[in-house]
C-alpha atoms as a PDB file:
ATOM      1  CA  UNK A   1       0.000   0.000   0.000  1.00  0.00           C
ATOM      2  CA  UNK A   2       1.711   3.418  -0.958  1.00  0.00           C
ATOM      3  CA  UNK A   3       1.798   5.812   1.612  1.00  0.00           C
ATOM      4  CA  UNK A   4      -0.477   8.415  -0.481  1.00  0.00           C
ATOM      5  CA  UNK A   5      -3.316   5.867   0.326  1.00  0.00           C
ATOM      6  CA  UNK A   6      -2.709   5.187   4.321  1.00  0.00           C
ATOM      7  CA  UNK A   7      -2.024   8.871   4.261  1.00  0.00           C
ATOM      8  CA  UNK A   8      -6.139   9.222   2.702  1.00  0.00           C
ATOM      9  CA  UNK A   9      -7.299   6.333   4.100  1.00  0.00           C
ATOM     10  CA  UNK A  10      -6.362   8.092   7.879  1.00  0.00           C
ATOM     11  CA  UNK A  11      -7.487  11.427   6.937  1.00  0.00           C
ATOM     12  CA  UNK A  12     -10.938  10.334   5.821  1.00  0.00           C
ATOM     13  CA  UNK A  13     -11.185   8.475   8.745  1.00  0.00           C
ATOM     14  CA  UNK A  14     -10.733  11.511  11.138  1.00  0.00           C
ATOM     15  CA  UNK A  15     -12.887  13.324   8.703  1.00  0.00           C
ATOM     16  CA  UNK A  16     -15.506  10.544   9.370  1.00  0.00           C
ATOM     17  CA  UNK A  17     -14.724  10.371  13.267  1.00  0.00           C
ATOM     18  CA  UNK A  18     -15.416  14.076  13.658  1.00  0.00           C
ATOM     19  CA  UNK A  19     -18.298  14.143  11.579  1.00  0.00           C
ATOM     20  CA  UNK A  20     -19.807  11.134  14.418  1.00  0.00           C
ATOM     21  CA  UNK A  21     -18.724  13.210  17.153  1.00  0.00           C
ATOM     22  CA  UNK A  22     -20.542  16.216  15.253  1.00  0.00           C
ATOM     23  CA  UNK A  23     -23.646  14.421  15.031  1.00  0.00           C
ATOM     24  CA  UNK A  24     -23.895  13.282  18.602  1.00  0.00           C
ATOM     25  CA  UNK A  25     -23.185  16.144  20.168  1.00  0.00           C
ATOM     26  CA  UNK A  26     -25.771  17.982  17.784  1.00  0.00           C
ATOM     27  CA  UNK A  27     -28.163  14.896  19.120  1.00  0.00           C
ATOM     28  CA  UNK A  28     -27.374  15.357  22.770  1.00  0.00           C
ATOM     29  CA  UNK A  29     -27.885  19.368  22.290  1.00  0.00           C
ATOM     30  CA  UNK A  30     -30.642  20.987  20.438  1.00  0.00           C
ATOM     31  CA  UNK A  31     -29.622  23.924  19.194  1.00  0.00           C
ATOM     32  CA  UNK A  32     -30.853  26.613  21.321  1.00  0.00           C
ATOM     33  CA  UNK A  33     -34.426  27.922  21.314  1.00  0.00           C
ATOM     34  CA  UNK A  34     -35.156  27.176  17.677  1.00  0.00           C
ATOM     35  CA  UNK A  35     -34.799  23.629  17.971  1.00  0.00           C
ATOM     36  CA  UNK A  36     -34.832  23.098  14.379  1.00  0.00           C
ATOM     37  CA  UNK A  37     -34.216  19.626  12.691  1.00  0.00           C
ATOM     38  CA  UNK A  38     -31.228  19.975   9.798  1.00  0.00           C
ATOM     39  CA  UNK A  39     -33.323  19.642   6.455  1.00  0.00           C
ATOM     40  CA  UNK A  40     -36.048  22.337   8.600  1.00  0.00           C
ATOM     41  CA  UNK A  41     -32.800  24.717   8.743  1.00  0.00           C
ATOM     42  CA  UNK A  42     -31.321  24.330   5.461  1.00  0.00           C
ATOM     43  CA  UNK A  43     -34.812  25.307   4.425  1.00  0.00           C
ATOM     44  CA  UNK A  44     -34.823  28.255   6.211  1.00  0.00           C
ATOM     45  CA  UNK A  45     -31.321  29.211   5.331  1.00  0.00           C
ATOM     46  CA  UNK A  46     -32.378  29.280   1.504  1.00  0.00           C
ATOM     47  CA  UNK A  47     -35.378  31.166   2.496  1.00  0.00           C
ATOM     48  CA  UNK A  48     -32.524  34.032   4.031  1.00  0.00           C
ATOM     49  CA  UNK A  49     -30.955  34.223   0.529  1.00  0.00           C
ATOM     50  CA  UNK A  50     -34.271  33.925  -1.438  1.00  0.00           C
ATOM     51  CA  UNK A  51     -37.375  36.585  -0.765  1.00  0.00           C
ATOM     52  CA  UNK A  52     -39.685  33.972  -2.167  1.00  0.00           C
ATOM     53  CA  UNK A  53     -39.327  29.870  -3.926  1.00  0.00           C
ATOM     54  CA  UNK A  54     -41.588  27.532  -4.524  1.00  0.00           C
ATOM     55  CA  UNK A  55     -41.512  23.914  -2.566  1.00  0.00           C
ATOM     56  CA  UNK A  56     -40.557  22.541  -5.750  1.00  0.00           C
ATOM     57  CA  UNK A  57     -37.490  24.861  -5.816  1.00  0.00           C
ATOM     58  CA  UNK A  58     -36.228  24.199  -2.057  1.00  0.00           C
ATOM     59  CA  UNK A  59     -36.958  20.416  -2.667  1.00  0.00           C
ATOM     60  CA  UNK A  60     -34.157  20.372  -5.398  1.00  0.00           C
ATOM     61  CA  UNK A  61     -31.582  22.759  -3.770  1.00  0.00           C
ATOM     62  CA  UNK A  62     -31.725  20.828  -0.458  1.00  0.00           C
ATOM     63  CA  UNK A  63     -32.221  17.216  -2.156  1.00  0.00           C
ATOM     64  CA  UNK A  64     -35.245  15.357  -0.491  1.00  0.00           C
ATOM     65  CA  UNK A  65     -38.010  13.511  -1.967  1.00  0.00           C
ATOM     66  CA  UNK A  66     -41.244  15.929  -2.669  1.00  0.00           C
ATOM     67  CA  UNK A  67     -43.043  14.110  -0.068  1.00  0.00           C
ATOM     68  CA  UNK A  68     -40.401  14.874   3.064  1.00  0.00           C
ATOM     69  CA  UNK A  69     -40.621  18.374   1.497  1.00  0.00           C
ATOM     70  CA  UNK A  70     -44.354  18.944   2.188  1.00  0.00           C
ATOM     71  CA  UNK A  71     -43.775  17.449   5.338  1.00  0.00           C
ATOM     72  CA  UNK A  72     -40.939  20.081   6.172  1.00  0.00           C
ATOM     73  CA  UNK A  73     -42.770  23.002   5.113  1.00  0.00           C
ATOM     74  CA  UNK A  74     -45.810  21.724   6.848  1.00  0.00           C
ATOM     75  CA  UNK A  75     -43.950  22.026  10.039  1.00  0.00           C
ATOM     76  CA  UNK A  76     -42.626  25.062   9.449  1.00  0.00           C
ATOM     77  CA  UNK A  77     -45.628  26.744   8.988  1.00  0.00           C
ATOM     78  CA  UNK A  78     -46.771  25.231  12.307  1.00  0.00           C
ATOM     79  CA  UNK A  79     -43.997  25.981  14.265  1.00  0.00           C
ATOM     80  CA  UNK A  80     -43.137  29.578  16.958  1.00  0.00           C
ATOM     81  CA  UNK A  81     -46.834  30.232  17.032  1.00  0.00           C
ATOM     82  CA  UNK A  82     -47.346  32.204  14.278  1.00  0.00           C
ATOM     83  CA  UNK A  83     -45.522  29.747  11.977  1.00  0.00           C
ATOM     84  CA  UNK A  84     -41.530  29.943  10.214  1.00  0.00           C
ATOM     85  CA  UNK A  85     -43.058  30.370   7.027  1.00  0.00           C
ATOM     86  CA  UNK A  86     -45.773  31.184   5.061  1.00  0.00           C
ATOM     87  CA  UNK A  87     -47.114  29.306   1.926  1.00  0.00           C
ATOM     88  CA  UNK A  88     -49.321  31.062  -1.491  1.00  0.00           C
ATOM     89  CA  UNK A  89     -50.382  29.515  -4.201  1.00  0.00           C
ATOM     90  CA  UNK A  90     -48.370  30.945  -7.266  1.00  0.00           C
ATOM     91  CA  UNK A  91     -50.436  33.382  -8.875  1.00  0.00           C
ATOM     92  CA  UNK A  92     -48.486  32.712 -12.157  1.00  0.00           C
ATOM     93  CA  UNK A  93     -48.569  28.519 -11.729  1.00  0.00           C
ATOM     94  CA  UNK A  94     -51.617  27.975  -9.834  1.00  0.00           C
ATOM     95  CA  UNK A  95     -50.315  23.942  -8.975  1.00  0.00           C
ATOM     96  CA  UNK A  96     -47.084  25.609  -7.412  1.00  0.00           C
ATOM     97  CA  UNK A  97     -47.070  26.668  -3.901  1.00  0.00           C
ATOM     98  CA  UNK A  98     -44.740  30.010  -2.967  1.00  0.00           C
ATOM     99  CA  UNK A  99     -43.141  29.762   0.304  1.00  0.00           C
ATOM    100  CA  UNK A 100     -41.431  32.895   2.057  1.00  0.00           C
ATOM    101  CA  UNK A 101     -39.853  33.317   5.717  1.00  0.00           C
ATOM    102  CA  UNK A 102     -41.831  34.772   8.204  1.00  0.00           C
ATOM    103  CA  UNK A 103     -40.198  37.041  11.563  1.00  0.00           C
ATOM    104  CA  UNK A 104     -40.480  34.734  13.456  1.00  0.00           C
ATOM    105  CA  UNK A 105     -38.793  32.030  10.483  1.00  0.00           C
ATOM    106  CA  UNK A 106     -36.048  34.610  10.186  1.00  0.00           C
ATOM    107  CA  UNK A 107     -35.345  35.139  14.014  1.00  0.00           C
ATOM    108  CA  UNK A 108     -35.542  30.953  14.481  1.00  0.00           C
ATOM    109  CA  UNK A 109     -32.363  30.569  11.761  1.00  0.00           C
ATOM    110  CA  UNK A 110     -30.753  33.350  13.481  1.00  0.00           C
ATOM    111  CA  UNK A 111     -31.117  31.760  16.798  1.00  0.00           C
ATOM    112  CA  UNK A 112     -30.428  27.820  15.510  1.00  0.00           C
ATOM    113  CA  UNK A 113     -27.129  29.186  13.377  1.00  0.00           C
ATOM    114  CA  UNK A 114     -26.120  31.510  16.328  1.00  0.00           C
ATOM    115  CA  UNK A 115     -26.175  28.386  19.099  1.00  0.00           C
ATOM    116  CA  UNK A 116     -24.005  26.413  16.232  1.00  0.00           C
ATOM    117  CA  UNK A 117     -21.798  28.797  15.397  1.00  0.00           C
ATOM    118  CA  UNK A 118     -20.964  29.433  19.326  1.00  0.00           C
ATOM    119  CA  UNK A 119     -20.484  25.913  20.011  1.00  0.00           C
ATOM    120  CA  UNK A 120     -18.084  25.530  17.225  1.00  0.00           C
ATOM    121  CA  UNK A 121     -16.486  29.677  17.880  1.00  0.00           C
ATOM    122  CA  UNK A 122     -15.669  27.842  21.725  1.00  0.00           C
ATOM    123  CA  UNK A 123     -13.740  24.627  20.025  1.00  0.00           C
ATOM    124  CA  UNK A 124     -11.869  26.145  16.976  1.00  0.00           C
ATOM    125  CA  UNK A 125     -10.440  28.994  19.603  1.00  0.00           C
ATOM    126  CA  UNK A 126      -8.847  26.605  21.452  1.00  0.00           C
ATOM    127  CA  UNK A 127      -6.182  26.270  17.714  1.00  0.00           C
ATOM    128  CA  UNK A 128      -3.342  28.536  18.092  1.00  0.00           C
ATOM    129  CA  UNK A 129      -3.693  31.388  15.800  1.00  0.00           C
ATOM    130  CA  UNK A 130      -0.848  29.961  12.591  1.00  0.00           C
ATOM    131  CA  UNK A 131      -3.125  26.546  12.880  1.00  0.00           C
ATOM    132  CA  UNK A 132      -6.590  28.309  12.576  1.00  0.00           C
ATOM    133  CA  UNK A 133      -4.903  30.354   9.204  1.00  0.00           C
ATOM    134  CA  UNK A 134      -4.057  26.976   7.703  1.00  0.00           C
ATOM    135  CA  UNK A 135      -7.057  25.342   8.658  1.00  0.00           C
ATOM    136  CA  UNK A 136      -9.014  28.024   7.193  1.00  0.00           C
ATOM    137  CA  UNK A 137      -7.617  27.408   4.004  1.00  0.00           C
ATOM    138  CA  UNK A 138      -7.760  23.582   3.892  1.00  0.00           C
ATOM    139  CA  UNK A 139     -11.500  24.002   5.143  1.00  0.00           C
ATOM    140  CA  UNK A 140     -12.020  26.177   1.871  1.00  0.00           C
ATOM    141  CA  UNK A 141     -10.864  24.010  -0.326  1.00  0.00           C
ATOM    142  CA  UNK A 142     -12.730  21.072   0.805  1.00  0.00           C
ATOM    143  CA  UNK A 143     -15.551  23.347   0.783  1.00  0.00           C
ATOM    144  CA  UNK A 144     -14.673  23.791  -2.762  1.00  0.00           C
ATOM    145  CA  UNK A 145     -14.248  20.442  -3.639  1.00  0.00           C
ATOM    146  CA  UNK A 146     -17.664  19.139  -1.582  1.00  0.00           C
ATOM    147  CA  UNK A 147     -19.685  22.019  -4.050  1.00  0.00           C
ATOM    148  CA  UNK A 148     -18.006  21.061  -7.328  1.00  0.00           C
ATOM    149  CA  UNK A 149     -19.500  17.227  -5.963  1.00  0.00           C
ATOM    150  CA  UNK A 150     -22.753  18.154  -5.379  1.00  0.00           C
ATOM    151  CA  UNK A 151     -23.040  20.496  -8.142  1.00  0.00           C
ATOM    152  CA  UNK A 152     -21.797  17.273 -10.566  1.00  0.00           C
ATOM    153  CA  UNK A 153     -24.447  15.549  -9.110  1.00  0.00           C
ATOM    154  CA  UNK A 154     -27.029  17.953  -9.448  1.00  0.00           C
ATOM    155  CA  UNK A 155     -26.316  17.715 -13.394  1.00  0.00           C
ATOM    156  CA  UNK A 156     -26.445  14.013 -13.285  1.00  0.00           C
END
């Protein structure tokens, strides 16, 4: 076995181990007062770049079936009293439905990314300031590399 391979064959190990470790903690502790499952916040997170999509729209930018879409936005617009979002039928398309972020939507992904981003702010200050510069970088690039992936995909 050439060392390239043990070399990748370790890395995407840790890369798996911390992903595990991710995802338990994340079980363990909801984030914050919007407690928010993932596919309910990526929705919401599109909804912050995007005045206005249709279900059909977030369905295909988050990948999920149509049905576990309705069932997303369903809960949405059921959830912090007054609902995340709000869903029109398309005056254009009448079979479409139009779905927008509400306040109380918009404060909820605030909230849910704010109580991530602080747990992860409280580990990655504990890297010495030369080691959070490189990892910065590498993180980029396999950002990079994880979007030209699913963007393939997307074309498949």
């Amino acid at each position: 076995m050439s060392d390239t391979k043990e070399t990748l064959d370790k890395m995407v190990s840790q890369v798996f181990e911390l992903y595990r470790v991710i995802a338990i903690a994340r079980s363990r502790n909801p984030a914050g007062p919007a407690d928010l499952s993932e596919t309910e916040f990526l929705t919401l997170d599109l909804l912050t770049k995007h005045d206005l999509l249709t279900i059909g729209e977030i369905q295909k930018q988050i990948g999920v079936l149509p049905a576990q879409m309705s069932r997303i936005v369903r809960s949405l617009e059921e959830q912090g009293g007054r609902g995340y979002v709000e869903c029109r039928i398309n005056p254009r398309d009448r079979r479409r439905i139009d779905v927008s972020l509400t306040t109380s939507g918009a404060k909820a992904h605030a909230a849910y990314r704010e109580a991530r981003m602080g747990s992860m702010y409280t580990i990655l200050s504990s890297l010495k300031p030369d080691d959070r510069i490189q990892f910065m970088r590498i993180l980029g690039d396999i950002r990079l590399a994880f979007e030209k992936t699913t963007d393939n995909d997307k074309k498949k």
